[in-house]
C-alpha atoms as a PDB file:
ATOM      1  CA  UNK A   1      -3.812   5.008   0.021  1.00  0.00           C
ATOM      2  CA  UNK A   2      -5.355   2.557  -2.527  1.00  0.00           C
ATOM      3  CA  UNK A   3      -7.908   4.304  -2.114  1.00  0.00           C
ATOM      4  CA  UNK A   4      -7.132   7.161  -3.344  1.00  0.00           C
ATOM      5  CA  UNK A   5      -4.688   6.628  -5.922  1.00  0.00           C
ATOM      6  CA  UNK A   6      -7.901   4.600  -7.340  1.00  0.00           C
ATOM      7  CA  UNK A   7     -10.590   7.252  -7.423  1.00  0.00           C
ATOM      8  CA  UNK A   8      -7.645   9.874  -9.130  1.00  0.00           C
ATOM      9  CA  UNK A   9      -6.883   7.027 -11.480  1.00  0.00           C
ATOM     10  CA  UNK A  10     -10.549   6.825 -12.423  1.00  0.00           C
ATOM     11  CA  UNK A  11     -10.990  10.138 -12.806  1.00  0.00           C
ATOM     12  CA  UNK A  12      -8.089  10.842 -14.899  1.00  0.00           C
ATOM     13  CA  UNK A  13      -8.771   8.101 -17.069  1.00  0.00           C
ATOM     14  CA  UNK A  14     -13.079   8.781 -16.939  1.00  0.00           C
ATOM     15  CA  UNK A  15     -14.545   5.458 -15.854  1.00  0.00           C
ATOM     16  CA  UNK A  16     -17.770   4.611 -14.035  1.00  0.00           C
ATOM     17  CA  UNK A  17     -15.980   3.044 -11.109  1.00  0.00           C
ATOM     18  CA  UNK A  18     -17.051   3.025  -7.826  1.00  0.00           C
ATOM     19  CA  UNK A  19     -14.463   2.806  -5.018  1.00  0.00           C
ATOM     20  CA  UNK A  20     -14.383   2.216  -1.569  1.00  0.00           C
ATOM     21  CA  UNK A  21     -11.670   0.832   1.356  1.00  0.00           C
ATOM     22  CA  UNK A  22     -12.547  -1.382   4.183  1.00  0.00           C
ATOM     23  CA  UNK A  23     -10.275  -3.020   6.727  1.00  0.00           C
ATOM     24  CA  UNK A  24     -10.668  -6.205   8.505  1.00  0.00           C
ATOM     25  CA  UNK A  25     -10.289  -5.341  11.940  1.00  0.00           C
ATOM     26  CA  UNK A  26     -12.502  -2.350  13.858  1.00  0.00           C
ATOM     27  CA  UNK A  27      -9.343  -1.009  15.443  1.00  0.00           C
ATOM     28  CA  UNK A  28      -9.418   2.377  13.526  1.00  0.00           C
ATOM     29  CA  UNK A  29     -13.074   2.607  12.786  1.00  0.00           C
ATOM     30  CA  UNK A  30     -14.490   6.091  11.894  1.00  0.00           C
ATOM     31  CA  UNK A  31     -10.578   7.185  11.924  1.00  0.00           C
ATOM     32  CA  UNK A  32      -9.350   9.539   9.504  1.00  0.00           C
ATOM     33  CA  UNK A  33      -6.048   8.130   7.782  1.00  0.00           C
ATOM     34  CA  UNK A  34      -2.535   8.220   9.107  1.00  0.00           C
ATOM     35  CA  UNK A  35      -1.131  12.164   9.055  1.00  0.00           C
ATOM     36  CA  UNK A  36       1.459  10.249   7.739  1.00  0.00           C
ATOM     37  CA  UNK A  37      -0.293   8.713   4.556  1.00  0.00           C
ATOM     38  CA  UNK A  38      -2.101  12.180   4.157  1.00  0.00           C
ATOM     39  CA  UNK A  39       1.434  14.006   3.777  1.00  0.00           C
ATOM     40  CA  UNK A  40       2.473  11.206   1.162  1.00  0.00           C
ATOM     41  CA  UNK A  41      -0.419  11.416  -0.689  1.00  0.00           C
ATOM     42  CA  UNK A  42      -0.554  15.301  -0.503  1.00  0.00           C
ATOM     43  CA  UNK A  43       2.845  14.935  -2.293  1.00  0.00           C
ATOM     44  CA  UNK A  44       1.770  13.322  -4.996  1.00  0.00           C
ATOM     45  CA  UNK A  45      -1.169  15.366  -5.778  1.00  0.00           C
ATOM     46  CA  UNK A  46      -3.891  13.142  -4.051  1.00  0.00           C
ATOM     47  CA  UNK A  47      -6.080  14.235  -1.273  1.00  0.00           C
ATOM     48  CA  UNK A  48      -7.413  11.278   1.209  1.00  0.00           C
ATOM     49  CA  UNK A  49      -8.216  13.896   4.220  1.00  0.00           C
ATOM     50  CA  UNK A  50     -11.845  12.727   3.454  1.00  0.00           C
ATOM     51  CA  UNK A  51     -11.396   9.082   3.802  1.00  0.00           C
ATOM     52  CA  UNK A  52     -12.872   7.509   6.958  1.00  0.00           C
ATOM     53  CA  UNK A  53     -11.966   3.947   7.880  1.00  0.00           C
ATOM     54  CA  UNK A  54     -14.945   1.638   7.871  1.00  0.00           C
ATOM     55  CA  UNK A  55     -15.076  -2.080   8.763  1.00  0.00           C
ATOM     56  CA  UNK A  56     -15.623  -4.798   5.574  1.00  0.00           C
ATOM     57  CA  UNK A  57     -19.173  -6.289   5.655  1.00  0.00           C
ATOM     58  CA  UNK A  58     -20.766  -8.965   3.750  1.00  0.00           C
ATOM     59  CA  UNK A  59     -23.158  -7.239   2.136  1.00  0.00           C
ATOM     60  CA  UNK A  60     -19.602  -5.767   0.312  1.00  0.00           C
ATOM     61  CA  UNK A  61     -19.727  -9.070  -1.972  1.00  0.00           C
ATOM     62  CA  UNK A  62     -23.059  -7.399  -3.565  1.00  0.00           C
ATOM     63  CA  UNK A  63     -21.944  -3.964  -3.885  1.00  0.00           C
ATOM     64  CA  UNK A  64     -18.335  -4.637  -5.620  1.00  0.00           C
ATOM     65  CA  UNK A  65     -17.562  -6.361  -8.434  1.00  0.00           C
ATOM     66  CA  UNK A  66     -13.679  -7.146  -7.146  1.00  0.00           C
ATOM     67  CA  UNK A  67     -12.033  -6.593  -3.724  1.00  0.00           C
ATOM     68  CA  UNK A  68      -8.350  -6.322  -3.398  1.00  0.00           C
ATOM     69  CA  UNK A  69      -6.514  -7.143  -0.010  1.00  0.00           C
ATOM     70  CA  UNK A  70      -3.493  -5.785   1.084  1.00  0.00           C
ATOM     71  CA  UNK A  71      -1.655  -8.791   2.485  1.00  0.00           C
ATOM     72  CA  UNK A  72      -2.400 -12.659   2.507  1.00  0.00           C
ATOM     73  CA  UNK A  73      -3.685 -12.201   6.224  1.00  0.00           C
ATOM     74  CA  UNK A  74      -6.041  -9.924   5.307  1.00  0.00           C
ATOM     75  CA  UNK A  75      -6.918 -11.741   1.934  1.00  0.00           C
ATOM     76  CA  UNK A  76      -7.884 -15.251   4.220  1.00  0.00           C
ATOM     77  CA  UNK A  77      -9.913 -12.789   6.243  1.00  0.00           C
ATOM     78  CA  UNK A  78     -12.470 -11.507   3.414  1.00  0.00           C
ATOM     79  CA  UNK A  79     -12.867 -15.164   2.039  1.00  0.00           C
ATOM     80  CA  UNK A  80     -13.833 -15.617   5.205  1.00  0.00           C
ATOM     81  CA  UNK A  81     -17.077 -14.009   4.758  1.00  0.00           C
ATOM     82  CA  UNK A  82     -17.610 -15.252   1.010  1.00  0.00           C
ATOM     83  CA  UNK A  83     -21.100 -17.594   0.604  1.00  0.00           C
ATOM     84  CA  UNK A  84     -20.113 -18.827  -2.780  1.00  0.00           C
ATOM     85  CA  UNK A  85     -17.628 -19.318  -5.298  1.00  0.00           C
ATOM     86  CA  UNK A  86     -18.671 -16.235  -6.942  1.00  0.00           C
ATOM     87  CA  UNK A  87     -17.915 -14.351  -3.362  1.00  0.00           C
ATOM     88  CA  UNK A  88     -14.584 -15.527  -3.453  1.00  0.00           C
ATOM     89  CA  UNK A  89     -13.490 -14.945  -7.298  1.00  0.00           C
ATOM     90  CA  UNK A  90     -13.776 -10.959  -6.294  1.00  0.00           C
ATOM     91  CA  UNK A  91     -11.358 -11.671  -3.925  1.00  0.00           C
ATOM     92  CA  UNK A  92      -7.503 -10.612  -5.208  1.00  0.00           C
ATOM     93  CA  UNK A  93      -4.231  -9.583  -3.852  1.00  0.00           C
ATOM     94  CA  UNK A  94      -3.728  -5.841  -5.244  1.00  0.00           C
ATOM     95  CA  UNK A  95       0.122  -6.643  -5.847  1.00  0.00           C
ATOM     96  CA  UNK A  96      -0.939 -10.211  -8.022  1.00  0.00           C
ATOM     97  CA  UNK A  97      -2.307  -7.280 -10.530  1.00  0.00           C
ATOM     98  CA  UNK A  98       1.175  -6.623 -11.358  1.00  0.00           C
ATOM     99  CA  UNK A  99       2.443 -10.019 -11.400  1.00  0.00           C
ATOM    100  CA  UNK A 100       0.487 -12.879 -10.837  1.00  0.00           C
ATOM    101  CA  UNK A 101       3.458 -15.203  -9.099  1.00  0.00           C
ATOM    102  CA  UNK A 102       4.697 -12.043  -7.228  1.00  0.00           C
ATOM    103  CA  UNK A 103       4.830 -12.984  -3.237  1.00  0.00           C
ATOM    104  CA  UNK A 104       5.286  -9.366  -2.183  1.00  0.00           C
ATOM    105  CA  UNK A 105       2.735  -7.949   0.188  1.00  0.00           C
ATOM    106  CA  UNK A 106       1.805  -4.863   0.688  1.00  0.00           C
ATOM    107  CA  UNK A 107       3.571  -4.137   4.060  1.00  0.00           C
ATOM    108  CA  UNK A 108       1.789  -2.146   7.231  1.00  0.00           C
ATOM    109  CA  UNK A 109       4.079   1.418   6.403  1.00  0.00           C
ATOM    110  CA  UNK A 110       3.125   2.352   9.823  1.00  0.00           C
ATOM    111  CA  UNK A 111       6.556   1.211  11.778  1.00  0.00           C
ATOM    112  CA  UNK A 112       8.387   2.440   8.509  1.00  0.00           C
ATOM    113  CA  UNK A 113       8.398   6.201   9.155  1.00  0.00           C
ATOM    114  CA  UNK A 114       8.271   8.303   6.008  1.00  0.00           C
ATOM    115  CA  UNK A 115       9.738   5.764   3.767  1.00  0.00           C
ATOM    116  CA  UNK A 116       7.363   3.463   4.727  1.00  0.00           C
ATOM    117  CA  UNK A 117       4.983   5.684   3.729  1.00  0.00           C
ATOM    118  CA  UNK A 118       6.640   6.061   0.153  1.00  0.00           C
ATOM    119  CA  UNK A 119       7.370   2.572  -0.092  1.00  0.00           C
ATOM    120  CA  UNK A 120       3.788   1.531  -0.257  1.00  0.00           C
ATOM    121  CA  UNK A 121       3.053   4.341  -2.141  1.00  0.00           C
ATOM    122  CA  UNK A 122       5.360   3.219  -4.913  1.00  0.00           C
ATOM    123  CA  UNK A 123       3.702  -0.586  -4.977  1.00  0.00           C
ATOM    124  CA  UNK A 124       0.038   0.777  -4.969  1.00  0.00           C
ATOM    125  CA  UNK A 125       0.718   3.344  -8.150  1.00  0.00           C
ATOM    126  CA  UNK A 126       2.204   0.133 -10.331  1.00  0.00           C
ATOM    127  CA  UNK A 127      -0.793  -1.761  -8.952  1.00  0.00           C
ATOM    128  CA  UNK A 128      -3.546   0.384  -9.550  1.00  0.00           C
ATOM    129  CA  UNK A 129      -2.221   1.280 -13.101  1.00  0.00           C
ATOM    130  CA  UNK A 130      -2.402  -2.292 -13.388  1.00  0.00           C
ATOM    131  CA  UNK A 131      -5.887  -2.494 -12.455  1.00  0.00           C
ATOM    132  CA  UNK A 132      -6.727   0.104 -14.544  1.00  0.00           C
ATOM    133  CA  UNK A 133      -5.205  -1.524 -17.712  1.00  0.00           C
ATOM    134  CA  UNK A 134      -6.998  -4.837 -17.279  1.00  0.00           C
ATOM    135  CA  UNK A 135      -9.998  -3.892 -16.104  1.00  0.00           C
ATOM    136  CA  UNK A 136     -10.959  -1.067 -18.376  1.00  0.00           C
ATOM    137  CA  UNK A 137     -10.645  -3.031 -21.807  1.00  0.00           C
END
C-alpha cells in the first residue's frame, strides 16, 4: 500500500523518484496484493493490481537511497543485511517520518478485515506526505 500511495504521491507532485516494495520473508513471493488492499486502494483512487511481492536483497542498499520498514521486526531484519554504516542510515521506520518519538507500527491489516485495511491506509497517507515534504526540499 506504501507502495502505491508513493508512486501517486510522486507523480502528483513530479519528482524523479524511484519506488519499489520488498518484504522480508518469501511467504508471498510473486503474489499479487491482498484483494483486500486492492479494494482500499481502488477507493482512494490508487491502483496496486500491478504490484507483485518480491523478496528484499542486498544489492537493495545500492539501488535506494532510503528504505522504510513497516514494523520494528521487520526494521531489525533489513539491518540485518547492511555492510556499513552507510547501509544502515537508509534504514527508517515509515511512521518515525511523522514523528520521530512515535512508537506506533504499522500493524499487519490482514486479521483486521476492512478496517484494517483503512486503518493502515490512514497511517501510510500522513507518512508518505511526510516523506514527500522532507525529502523533496
Amino acid at each position: 500500500m506504501a507502495h502505491g500511495l508513493m508512486e501517486e504521491k510522486i507523480k502528483q507532485h513530479q519528482l524523479a523518484w524511484q519506488v519499489d516494495s520488498a518484504g522480508t520473508s518469501a511467504y508471498h513471493q510473486g503474489e499479487a496484493p491482498d484483494v483486500r488492499a486492492r479494494s482500499c486502494m481502488k477507493k482512494h483512487h490508487v491502483d496496486i493490481c500491478n504490484q507483485q511481492s518480491r523478496p528484499f536483497l542486498k544489492k537493495d542498499f545500492e539501488e535506494f537511497d532510503l528504505i522504510f520498514c513497516m514494523d520494528k521486526m521487520n526494521f531489525r531484519d533489513v539491518l540485518s543485511y547492511t555492510k556499513s554504516e552507510v547501509d544502515k542510515q537508509k534504514v527508517k521506520l515509515i511512521l518515525h517520518e511523522i514523528d520521530d518519538e512515535l512508537e506506533e507500527e504499522v500493524p499487519d491489516p490482514y486479521y483486521g478485515g476492512e478496517y484494517g485495511f483503512e486503518n493502515v491506509y490512514q497511517m501510510l497517507d500522513k507518512a508518505t506526505d511526510a516523506i514527500i515534504q522532507h525529502y523533496s526540499k
